[in-house]
N, C-alpha and C. Protein backbone atom coordinates (compact mmCIF):
# COMPACT_ATOMS: atom_id res chain seq x y z
N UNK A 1 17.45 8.84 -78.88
CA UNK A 1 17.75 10.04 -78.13
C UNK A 1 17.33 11.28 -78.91
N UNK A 2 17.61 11.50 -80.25
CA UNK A 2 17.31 12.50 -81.12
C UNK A 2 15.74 12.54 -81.17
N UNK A 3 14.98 11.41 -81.12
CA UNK A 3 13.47 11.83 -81.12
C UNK A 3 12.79 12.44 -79.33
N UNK A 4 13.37 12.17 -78.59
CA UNK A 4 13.36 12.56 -77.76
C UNK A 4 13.44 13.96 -77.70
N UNK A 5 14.95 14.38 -77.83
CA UNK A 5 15.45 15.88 -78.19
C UNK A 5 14.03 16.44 -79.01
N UNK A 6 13.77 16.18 -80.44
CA UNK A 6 12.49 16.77 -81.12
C UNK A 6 11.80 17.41 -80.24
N UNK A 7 11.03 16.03 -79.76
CA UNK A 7 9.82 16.40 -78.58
C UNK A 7 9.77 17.19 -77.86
N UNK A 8 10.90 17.60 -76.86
CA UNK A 8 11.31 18.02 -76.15
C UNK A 8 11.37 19.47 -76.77
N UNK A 9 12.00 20.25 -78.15
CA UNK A 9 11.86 21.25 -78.11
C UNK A 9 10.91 21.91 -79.06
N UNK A 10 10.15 20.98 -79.40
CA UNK A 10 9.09 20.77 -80.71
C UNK A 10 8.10 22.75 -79.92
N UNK A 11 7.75 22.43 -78.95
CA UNK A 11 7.33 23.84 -78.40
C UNK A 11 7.91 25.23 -78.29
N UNK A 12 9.14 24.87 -78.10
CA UNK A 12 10.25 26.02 -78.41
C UNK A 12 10.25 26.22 -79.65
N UNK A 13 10.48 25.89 -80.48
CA UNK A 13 10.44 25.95 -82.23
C UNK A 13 9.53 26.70 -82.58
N UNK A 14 7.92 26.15 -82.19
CA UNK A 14 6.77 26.65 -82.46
C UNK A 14 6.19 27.84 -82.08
N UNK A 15 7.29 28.29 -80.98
CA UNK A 15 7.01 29.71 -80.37
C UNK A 15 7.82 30.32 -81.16
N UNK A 16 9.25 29.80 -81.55
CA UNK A 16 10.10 30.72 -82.43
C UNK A 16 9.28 31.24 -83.55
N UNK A 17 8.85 29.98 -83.98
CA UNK A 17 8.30 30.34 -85.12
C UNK A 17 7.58 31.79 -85.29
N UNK A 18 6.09 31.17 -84.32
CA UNK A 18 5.59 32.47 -84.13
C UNK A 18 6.15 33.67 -83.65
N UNK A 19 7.05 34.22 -83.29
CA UNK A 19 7.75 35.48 -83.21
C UNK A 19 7.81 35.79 -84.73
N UNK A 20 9.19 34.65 -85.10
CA UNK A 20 9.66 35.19 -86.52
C UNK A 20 8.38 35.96 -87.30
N UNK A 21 6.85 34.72 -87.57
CA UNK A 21 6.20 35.25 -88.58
C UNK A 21 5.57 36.68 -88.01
N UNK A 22 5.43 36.86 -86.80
CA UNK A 22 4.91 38.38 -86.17
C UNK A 22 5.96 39.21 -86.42
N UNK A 23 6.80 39.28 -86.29
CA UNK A 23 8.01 40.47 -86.66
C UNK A 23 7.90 40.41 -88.29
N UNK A 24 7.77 39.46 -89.36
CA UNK A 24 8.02 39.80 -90.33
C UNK A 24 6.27 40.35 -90.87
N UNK A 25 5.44 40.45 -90.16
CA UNK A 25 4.01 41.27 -90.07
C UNK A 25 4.16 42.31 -89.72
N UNK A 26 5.18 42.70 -88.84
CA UNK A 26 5.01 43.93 -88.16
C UNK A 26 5.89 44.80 -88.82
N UNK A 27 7.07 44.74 -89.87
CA UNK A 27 7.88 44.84 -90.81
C UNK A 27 7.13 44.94 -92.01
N UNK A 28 6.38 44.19 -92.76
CA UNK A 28 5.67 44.47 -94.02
C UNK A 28 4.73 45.91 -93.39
N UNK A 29 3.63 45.70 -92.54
CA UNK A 29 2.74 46.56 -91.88
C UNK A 29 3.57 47.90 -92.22
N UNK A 30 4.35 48.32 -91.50
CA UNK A 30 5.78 49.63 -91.64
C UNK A 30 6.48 49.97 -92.90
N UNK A 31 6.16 48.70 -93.75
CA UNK A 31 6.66 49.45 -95.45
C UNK A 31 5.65 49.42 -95.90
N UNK A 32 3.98 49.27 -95.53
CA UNK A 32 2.99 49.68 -96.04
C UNK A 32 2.85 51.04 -95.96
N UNK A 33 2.83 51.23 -94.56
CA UNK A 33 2.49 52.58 -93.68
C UNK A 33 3.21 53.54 -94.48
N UNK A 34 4.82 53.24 -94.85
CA UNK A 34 5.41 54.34 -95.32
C UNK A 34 5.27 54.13 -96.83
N UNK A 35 4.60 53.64 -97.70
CA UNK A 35 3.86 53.60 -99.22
C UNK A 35 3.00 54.28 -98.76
N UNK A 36 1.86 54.40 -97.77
CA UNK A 36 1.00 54.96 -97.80
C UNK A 36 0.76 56.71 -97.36
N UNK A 37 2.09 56.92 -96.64
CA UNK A 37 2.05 58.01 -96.53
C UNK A 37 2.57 58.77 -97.10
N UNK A 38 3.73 58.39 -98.16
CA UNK A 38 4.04 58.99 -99.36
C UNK A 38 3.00 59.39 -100.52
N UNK A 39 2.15 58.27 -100.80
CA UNK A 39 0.84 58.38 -101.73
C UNK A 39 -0.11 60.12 -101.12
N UNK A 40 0.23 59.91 -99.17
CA UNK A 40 -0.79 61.30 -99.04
C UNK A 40 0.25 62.26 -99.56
N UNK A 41 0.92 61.87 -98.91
CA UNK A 41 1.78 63.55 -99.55
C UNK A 41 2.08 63.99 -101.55
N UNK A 42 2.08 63.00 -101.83
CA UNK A 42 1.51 63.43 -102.95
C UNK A 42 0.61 63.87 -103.40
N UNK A 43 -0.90 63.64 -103.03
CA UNK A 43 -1.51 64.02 -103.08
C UNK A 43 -2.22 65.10 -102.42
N UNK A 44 -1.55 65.48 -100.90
CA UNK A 44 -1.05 66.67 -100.94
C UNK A 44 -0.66 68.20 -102.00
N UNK A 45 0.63 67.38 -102.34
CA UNK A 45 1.36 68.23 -103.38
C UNK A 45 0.40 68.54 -103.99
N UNK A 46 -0.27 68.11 -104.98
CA UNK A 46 -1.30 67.92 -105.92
C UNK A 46 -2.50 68.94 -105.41
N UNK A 47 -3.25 68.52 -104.31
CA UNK A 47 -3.87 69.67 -103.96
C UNK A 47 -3.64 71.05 -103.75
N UNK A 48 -2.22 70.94 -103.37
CA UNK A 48 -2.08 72.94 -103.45
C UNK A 48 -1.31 73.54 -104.35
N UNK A 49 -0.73 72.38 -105.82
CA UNK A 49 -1.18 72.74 -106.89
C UNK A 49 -1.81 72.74 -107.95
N UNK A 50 -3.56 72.41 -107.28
CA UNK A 50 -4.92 72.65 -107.97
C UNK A 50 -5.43 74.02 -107.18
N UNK A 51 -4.90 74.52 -106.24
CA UNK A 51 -5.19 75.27 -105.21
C UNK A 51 -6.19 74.45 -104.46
N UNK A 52 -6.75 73.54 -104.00
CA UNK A 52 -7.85 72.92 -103.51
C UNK A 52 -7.93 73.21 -101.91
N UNK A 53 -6.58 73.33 -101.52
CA UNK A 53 -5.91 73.80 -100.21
C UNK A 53 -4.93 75.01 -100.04
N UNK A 54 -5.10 75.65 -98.93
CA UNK A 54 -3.94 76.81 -98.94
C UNK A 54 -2.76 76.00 -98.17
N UNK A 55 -1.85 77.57 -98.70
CA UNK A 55 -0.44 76.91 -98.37
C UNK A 55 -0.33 76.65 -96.50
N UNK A 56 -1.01 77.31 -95.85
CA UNK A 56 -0.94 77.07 -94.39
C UNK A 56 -1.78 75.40 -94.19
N UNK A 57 -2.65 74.83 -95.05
CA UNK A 57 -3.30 74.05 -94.69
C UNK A 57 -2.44 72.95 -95.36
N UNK A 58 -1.52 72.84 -96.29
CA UNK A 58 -0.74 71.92 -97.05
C UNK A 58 0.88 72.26 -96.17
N UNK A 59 1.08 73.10 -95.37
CA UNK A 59 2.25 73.28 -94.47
C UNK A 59 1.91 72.08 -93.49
N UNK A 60 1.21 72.19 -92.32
CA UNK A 60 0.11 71.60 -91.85
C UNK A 60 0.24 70.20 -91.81
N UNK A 61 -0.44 69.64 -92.80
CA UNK A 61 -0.92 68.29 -93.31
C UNK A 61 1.00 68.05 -93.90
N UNK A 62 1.55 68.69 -94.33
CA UNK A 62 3.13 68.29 -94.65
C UNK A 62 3.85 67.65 -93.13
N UNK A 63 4.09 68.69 -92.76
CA UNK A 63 4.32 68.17 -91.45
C UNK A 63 3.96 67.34 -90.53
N UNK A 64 2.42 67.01 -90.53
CA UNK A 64 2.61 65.67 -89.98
C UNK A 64 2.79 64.51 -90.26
N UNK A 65 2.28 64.23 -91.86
CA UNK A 65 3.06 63.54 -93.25
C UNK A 65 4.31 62.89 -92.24
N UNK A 66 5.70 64.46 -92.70
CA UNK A 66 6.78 63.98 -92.66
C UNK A 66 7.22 63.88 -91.32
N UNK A 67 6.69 64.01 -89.81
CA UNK A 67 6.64 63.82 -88.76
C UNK A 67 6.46 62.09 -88.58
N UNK A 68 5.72 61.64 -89.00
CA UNK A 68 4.94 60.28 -89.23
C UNK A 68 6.08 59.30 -89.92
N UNK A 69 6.91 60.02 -91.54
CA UNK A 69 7.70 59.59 -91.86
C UNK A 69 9.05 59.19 -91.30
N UNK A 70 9.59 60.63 -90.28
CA UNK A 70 10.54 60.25 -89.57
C UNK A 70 10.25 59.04 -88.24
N UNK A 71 9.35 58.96 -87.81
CA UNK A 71 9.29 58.14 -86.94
C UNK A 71 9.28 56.71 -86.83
N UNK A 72 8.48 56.18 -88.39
CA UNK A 72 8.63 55.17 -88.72
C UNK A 72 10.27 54.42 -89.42
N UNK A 73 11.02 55.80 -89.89
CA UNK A 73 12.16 55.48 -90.26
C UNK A 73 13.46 55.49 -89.26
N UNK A 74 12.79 55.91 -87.70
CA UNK A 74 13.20 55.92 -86.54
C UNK A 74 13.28 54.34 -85.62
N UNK A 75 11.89 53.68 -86.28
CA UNK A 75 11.99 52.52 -85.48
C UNK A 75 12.73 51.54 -86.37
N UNK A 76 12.84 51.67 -87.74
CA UNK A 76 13.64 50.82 -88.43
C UNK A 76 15.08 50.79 -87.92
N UNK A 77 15.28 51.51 -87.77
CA UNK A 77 16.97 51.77 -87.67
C UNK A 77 17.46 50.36 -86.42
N UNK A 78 18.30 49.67 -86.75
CA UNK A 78 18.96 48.82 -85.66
C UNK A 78 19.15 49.53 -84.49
N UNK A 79 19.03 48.50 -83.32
CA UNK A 79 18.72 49.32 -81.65
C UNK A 79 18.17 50.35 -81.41
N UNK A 80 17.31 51.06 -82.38
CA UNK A 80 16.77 52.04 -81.63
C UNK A 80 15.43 51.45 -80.97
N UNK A 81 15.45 52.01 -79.85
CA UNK A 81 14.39 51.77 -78.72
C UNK A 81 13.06 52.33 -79.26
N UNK A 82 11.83 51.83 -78.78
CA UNK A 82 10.61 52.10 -78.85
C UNK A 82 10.29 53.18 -77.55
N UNK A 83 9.48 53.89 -77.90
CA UNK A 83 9.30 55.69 -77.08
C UNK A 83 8.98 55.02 -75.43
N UNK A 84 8.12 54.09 -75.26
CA UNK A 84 8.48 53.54 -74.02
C UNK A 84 9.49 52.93 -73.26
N UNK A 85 10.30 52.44 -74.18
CA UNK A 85 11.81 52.20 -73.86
C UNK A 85 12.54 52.70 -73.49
N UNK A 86 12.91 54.05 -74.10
CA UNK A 86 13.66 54.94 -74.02
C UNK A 86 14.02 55.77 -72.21
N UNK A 87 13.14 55.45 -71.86
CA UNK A 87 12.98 56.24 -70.32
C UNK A 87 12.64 54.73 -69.61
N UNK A 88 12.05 53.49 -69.55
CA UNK A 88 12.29 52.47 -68.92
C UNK A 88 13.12 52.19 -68.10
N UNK A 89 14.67 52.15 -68.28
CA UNK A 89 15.28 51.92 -67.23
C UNK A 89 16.60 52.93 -66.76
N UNK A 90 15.77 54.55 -67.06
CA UNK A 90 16.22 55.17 -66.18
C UNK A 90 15.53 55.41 -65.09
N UNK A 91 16.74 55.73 -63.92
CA UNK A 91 16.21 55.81 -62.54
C UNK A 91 16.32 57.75 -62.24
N UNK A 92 14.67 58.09 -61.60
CA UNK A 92 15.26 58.98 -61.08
C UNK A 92 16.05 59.71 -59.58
């Protein structure tokens, strides 16, 4: 009976599976993203104090930096909805 059972959910498993390893891709991907956008903003910093950039052009490039930052630290958060979600199943 138990090899039966196997068989039987041997496909279910294999789909679990694949979720699990895609979510834990799509999770590394998002603590890349936010290593990588810390690295710009440092280097940022760095440019407008070499002067290489003015302060309106390092305001600028800051802000969407930390625009970028909040958002990704937006989808981490438990239950928060994805921007298409959010309005999905309201009715007007």
């Amino acid at each position: 009976m138990f090899l039966i059972d196997d068989i039987l959910l041997a496909p279910a498993r294999g789909v679990l599976w694949i979720f699990e390893e895609v979510h834990k891709a799509a999770q590394e991907e998002m603590a890349n993203e936010s290593e990588s956008i810390t690295a710009q903003l440092r280097n940022l910093y760095l440019q407008l104090e070499t002067e290489a950039i003015t302060e309106q052009e390092f305001d600028t490039g800051e802000k969407l930096l930390l625009d970028r930052l909040d958002a990704i630290e937006e989808r981490r958060r438990p239950g928060a909805l994805a921007p298409d979600e959010e309005w999905a199943g309201k009715v007007e």
